[in-house]
N, C-alpha and C. Protein backbone atom coordinates (compact mmCIF):
# COMPACT_ATOMS: atom_id res chain seq x y z
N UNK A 1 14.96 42.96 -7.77
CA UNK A 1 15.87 43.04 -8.89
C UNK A 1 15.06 42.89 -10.18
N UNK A 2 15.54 44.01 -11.31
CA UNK A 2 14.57 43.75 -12.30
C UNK A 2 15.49 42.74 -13.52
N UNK A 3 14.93 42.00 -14.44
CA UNK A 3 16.07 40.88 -15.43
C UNK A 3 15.74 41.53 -16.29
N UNK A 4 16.44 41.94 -17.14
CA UNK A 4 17.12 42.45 -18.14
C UNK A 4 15.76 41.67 -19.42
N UNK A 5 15.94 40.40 -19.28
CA UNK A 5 15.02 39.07 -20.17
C UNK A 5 14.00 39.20 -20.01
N UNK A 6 13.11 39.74 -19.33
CA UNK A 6 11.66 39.51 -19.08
C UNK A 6 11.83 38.42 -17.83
N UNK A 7 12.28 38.58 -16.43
CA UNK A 7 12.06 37.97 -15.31
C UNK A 7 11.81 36.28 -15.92
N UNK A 8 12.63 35.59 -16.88
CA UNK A 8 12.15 34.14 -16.23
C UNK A 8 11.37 33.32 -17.42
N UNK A 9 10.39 34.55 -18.06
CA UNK A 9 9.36 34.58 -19.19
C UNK A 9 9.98 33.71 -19.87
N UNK A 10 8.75 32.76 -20.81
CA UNK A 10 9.24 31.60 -22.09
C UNK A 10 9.21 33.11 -23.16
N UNK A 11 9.86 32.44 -24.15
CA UNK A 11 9.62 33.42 -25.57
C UNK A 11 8.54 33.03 -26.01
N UNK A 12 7.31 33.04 -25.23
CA UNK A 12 5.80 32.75 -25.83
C UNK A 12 4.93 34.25 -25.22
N UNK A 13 5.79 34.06 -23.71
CA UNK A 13 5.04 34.92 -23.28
C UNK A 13 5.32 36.58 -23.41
N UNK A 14 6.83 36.31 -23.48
CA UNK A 14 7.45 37.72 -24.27
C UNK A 14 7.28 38.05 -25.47
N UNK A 15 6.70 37.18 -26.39
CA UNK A 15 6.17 37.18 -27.50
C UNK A 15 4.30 38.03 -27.59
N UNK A 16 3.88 37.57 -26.55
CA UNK A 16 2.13 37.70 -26.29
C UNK A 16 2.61 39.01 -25.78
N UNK A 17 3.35 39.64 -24.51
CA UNK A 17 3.86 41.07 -24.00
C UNK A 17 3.95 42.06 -25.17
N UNK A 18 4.72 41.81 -26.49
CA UNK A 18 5.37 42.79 -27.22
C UNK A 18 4.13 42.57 -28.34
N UNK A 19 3.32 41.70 -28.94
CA UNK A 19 1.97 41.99 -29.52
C UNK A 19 1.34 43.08 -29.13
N UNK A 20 1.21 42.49 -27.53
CA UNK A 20 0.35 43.57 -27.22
C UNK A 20 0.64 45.30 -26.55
N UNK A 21 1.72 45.34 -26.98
CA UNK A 21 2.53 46.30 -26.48
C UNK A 21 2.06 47.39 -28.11
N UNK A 22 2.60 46.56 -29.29
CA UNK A 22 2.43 46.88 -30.50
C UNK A 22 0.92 47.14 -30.72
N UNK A 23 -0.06 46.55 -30.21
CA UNK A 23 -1.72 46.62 -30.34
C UNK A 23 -1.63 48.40 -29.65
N UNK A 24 -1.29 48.39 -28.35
CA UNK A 24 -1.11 49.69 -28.27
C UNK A 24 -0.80 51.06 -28.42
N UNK A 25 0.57 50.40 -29.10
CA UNK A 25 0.90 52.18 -30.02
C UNK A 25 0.06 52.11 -31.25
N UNK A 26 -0.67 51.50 -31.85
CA UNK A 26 -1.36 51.25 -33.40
C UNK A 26 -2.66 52.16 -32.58
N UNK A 27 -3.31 51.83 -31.18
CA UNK A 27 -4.29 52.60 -30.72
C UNK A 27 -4.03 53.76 -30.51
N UNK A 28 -3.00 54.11 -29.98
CA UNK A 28 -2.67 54.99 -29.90
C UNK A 28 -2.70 56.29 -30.77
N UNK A 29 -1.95 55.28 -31.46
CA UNK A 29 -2.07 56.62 -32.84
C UNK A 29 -3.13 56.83 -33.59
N UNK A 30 -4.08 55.73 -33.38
CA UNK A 30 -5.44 55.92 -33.90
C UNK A 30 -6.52 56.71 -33.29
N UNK A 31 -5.81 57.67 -32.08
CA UNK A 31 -6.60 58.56 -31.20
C UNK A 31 -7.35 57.65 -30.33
N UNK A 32 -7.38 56.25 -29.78
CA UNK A 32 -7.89 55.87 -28.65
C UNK A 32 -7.28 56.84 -27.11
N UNK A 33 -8.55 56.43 -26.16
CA UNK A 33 -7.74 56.65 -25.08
C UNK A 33 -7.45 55.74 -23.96
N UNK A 34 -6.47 56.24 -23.24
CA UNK A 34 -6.01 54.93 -22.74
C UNK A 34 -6.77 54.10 -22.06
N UNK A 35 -7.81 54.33 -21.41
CA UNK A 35 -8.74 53.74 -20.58
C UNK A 35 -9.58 52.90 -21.87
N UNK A 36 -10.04 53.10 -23.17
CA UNK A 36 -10.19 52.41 -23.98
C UNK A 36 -9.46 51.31 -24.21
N UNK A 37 -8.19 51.43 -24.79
CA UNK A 37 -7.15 50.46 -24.73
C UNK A 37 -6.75 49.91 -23.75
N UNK A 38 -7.10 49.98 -22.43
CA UNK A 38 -6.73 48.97 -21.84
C UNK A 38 -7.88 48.11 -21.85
N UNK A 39 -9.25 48.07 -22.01
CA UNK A 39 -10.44 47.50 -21.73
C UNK A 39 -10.36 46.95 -22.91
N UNK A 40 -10.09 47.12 -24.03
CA UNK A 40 -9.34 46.04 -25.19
C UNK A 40 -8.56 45.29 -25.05
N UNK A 41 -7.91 45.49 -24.62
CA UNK A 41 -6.43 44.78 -24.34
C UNK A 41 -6.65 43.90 -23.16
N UNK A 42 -7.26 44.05 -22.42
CA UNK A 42 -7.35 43.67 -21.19
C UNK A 42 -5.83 43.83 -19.96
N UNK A 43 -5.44 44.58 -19.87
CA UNK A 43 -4.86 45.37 -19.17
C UNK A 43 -4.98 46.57 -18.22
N UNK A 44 -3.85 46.50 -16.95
CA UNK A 44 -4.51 48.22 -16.52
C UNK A 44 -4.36 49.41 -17.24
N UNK A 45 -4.92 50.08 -16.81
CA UNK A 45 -4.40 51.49 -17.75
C UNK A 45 -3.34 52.19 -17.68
N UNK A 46 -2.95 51.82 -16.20
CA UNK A 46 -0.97 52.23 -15.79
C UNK A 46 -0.14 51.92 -16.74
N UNK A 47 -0.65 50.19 -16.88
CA UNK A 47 0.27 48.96 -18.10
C UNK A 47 0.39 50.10 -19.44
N UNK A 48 -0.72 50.47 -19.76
CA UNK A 48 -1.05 51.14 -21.40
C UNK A 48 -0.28 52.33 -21.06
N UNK A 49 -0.45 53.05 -20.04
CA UNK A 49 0.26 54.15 -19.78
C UNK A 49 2.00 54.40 -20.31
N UNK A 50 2.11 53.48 -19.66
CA UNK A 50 3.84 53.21 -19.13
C UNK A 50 4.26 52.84 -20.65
């Protein structure tokens, strides 16, 4: 079952999720590619994908 809230998450960590969610489209549009941005981010590249 997926929660609607972020599964459970404090508003610290849904807070740290949507930073770095935002770090991503800013790369994005700055012509990174995704395999870049995730090795920044420290994430997979599916994560950056999606």
């Amino acid at each position: 079952m997926r929660y609607a809230q972020g599964g459970g998450s404090t508003d610290a960590e849904r807070a740290a999720r949507e930073w770095i969610r935002l770090q991503a489209v800013e790369r994005f549009e700055g012509g990174e590619k995704s395999r870049e941005i995730a090795a920044a981010l420290r994430v997979s590249e599916r994560s950056v994908v999606t």
